[in-house]
Protein backbone atom coordinates (compact mmCIF):
# COMPACT_ATOMS: atom_id res chain seq x y z
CA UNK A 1 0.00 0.00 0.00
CA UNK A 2 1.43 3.31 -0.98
CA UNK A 3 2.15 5.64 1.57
CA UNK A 4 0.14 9.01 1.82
CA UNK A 5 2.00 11.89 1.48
CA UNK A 6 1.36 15.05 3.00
CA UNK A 7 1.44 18.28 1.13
CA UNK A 8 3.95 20.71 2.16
CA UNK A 9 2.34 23.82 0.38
CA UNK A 10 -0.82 24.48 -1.05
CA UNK A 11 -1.02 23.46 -4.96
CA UNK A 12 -1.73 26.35 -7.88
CA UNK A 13 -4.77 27.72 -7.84
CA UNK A 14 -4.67 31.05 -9.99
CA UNK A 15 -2.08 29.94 -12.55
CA UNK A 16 -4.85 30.11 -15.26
CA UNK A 17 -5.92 33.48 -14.19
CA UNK A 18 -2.83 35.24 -14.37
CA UNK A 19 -1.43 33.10 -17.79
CA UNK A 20 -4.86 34.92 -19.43
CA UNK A 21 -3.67 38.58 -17.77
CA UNK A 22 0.41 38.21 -19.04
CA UNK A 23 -1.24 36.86 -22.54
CA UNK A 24 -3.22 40.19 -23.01
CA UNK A 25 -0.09 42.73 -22.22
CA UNK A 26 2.41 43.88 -24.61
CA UNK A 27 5.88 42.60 -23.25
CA UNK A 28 9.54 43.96 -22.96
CA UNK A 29 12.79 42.61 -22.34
CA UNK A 30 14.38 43.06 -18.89
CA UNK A 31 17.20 45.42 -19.25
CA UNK A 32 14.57 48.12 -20.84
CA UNK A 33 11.90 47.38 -18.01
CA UNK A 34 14.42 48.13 -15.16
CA UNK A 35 16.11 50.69 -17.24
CA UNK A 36 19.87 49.06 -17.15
CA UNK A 37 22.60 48.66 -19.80
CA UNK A 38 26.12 46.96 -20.19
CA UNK A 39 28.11 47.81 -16.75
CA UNK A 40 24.99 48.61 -14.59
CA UNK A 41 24.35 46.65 -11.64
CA UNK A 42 20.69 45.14 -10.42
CA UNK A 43 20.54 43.88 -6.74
CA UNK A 44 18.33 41.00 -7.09
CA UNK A 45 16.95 40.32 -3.32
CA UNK A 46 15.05 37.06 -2.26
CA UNK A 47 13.82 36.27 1.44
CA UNK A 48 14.90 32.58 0.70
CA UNK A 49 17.55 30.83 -1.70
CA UNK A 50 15.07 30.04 -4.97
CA UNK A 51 13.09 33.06 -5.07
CA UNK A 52 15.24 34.44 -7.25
CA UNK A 53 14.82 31.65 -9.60
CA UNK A 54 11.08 30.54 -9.32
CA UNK A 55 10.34 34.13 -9.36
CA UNK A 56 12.85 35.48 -11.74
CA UNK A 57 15.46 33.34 -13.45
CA UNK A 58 14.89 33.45 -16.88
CA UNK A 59 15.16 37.36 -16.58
CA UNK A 60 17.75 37.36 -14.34
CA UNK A 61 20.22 34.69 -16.89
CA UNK A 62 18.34 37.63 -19.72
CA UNK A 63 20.07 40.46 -17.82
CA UNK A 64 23.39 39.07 -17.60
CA UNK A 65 23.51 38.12 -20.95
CA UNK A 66 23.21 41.73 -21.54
CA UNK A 67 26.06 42.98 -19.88
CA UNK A 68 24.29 43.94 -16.92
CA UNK A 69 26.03 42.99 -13.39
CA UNK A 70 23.06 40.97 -11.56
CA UNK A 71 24.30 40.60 -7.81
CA UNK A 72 21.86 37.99 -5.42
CA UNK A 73 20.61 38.84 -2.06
CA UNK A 74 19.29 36.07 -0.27
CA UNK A 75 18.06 37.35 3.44
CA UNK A 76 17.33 33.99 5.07
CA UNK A 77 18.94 30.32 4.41
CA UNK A 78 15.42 29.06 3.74
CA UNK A 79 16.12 26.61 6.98
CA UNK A 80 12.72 26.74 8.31
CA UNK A 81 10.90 25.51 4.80
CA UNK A 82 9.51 22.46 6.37
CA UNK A 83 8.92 23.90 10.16
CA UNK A 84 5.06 24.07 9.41
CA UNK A 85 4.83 20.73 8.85
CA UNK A 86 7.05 19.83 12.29
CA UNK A 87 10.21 18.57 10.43
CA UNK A 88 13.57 20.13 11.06
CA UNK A 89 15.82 18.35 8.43
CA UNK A 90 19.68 18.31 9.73
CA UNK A 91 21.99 20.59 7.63
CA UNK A 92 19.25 21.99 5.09
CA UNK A 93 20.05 25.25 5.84
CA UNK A 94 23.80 24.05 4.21
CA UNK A 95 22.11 22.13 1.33
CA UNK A 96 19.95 25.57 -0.04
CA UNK A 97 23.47 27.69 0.87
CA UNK A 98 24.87 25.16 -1.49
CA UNK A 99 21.93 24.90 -3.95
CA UNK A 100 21.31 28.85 -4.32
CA UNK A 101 25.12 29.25 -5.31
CA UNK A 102 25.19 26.81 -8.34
CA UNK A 103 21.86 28.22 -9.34
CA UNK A 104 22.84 31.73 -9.35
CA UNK A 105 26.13 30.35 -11.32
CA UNK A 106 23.58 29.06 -13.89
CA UNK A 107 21.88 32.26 -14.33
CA UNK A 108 25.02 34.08 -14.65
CA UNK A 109 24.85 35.89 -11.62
CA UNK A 110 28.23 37.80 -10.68
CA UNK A 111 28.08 37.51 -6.88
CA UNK A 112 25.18 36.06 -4.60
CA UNK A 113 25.10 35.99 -0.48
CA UNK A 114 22.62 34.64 1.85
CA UNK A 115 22.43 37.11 4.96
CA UNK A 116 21.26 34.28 7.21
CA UNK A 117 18.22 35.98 8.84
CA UNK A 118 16.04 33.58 10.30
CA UNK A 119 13.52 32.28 8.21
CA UNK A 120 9.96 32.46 8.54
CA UNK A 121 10.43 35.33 11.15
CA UNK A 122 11.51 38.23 9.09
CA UNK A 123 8.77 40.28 9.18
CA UNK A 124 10.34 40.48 13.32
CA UNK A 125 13.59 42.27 12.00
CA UNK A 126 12.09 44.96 9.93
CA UNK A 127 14.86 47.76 10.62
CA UNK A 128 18.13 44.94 10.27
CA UNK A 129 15.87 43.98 6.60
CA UNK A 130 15.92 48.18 6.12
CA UNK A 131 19.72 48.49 7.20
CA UNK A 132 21.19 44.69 5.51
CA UNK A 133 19.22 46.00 1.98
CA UNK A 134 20.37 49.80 1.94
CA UNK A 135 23.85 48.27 2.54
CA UNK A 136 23.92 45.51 -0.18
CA UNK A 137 23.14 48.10 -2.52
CA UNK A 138 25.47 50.58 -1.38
CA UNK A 139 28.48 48.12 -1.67
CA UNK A 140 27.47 46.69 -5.36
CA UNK A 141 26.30 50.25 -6.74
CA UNK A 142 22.76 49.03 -7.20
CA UNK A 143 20.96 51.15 -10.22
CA UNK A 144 17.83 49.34 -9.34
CA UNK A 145 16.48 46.83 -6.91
CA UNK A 146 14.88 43.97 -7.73
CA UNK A 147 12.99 42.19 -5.15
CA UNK A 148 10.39 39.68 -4.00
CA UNK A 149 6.94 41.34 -4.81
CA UNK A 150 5.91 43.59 -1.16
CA UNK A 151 2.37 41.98 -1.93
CA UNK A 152 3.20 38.24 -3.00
CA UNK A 153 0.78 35.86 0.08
CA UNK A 154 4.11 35.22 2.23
CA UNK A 155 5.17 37.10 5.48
CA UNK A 156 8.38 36.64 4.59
CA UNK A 157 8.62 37.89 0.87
CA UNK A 158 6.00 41.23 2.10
CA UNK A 159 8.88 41.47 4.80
CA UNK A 160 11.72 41.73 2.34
CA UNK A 161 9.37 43.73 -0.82
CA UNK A 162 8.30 46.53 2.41
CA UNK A 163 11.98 46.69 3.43
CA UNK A 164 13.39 46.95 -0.34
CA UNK A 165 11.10 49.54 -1.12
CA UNK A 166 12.11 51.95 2.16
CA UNK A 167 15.39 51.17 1.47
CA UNK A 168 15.24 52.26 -2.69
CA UNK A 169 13.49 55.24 -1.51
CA UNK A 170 16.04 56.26 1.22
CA UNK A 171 18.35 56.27 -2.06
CA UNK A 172 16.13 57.40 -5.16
CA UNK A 173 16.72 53.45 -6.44
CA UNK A 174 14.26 52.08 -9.13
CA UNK A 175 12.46 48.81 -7.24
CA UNK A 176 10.68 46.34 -8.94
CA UNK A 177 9.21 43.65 -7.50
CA UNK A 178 8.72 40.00 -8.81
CA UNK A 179 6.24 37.72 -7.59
CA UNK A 180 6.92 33.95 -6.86
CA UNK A 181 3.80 32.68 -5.01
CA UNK A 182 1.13 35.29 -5.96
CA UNK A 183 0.74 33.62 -9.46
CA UNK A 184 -0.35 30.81 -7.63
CA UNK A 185 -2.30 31.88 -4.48
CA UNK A 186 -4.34 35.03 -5.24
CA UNK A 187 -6.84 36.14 -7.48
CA UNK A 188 -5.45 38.94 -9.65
CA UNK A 189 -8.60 40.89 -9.75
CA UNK A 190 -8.08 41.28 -5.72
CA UNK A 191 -4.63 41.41 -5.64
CA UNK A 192 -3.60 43.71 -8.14
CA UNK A 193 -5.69 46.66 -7.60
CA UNK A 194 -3.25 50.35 -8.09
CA UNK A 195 -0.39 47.83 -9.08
CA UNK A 196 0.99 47.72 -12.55
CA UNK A 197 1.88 44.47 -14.23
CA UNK A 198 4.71 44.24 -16.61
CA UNK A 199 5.57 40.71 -18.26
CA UNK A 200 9.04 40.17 -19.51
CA UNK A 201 9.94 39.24 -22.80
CA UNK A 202 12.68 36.36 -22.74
CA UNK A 203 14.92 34.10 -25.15
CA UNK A 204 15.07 30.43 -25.64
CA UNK A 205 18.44 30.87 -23.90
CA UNK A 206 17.25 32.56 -20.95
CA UNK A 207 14.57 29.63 -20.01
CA UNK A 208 16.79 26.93 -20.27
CA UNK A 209 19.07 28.68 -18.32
CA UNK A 210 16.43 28.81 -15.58
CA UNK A 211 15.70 25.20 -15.98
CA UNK A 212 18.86 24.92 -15.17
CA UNK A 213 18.80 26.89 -12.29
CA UNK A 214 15.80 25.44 -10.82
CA UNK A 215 17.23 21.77 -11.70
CA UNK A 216 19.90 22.51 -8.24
CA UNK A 217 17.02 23.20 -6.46
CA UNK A 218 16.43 19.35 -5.38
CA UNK A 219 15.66 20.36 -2.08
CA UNK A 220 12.84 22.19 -3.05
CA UNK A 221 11.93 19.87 -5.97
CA UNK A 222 12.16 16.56 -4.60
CA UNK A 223 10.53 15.28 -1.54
CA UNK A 224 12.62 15.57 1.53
CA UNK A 225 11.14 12.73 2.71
CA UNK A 226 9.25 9.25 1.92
CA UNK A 227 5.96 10.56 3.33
CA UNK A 228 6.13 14.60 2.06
CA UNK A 229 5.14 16.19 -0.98
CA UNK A 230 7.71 18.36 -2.47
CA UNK A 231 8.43 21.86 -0.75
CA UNK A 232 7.31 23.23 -4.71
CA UNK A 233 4.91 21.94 -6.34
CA UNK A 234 4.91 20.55 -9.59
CA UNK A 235 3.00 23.47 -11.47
CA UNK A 236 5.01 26.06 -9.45
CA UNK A 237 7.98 24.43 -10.95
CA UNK A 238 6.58 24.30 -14.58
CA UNK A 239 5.36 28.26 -14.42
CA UNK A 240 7.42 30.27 -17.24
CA UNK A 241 5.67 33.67 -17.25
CA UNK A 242 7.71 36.26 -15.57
CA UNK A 243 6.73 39.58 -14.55
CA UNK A 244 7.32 42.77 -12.55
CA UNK A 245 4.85 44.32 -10.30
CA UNK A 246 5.32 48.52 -9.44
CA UNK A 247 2.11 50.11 -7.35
């Protein structure tokens, strides 16, 4: 008899919704949405080690093939993925440190650090978010920010999109945000009201290198144990629109 496994996070339930919404916009490639050429640097910030990819990747490996600098901010290990469920796994914290850099290498990503935060409780650390933010892009010479969406349906990621935002306007930095789980868990009509939605417009080149990049993400793919679904699920995985929110 097969054992039952227990879903780790909810499955798609908007994906439909927002495929119709991207299909009715015009598109444009990254570098002229963010407004960045050869030589300028993006800060690319994430809560956890995949958002950049599941949320981003195929624009992100877009950018650098542009001759734009993409630099990776990761605020949190992503060590608490499975805490909701009451499983702690030993040394995963070391497995999505390991996971994030060889999928940042895949998108062609010049530098990427994880900030080690605690996960799941950054909304508590609002000013070290503020400070840790303003400071990454000080030290790279962000032109823009590029962060998880301030309104995607996880604590965390509003944490990170809030603090990004404060910090971009402490500076007069461009921020974009990208959504990872919003796609997925809210109804655009709802969620989207005074925000605008730009889809980006990607190569052949770019997508495989985010299949790539979401191929080192086994932690997140692949159950993490005989009796769990996978911390992603399958349609998350397979999503290939990608898109900026601004409000």
């Amino acid at each position: 008899m097969a054992t039952q496994r227990v879903a780790v996070t909810p499955d798609s339930a908007y994906a439909g919704d927002w495929t119709q919404l991207v299909r009715t916009l015009p598109d444009a490639r990254p570098e002229r949405v963010l407004g960045v050429g050869p030589g300028d640097v993006v800060l690319v910030i994430g809560a956890h080690p995949d958002d950049e990819t599941f949320g981003a990747g195929a624009s992100i490996a877009a950018l650098s093939k542009a001759g734009v600098q993409v630099h990776a901010l990761a605020v949190s290990a992503g060590e608490a993925a499975l805490d909701h469920v009451g499983r702690s796994p030993d040394g995963l914290a070391t497995c999505r440190a390991r996971e994030y850099a060889a999928a940042c290498a895949a998108l062609g990503v010049a530098a990427a650090s994880i900030a080690g935060l605690p996960d799941g409780r950054l909304a508590e650390h609002g000013s070290r978010l503020f400070s840790l933010i303003l400071e990454a892009s000080e030290h790279v010479g962000a032109h823009c920010l590029l962060t998880v969406w301030w309104g995607d349906p996880h604590p965390d990621h509003e944490a990170v999109g809030r603090a990004s935002v404060a910090a971009g306007a402490s500076t007069g930095r461009p921020v974009a945000g990208y959504p990872v789980w919003a796609q997925h868990w809210s109804d655009p009509e709802r969620a989207l009201h005074g925000v605008r939605v730009q889809p980006m417009r990607v190569d052949a080149a770019a997508q495989r290198a985010r299949t790539e990049a979401v191929a080192c993400y086994r932690s997140q793919t692949e159950p993490l144990d005989d009796d769990l679904m996978p911390v992603v699920p399958r349609e998350v995985v397979r999503w290939r629109p990608e898109m900026v929110l601004v409000s």
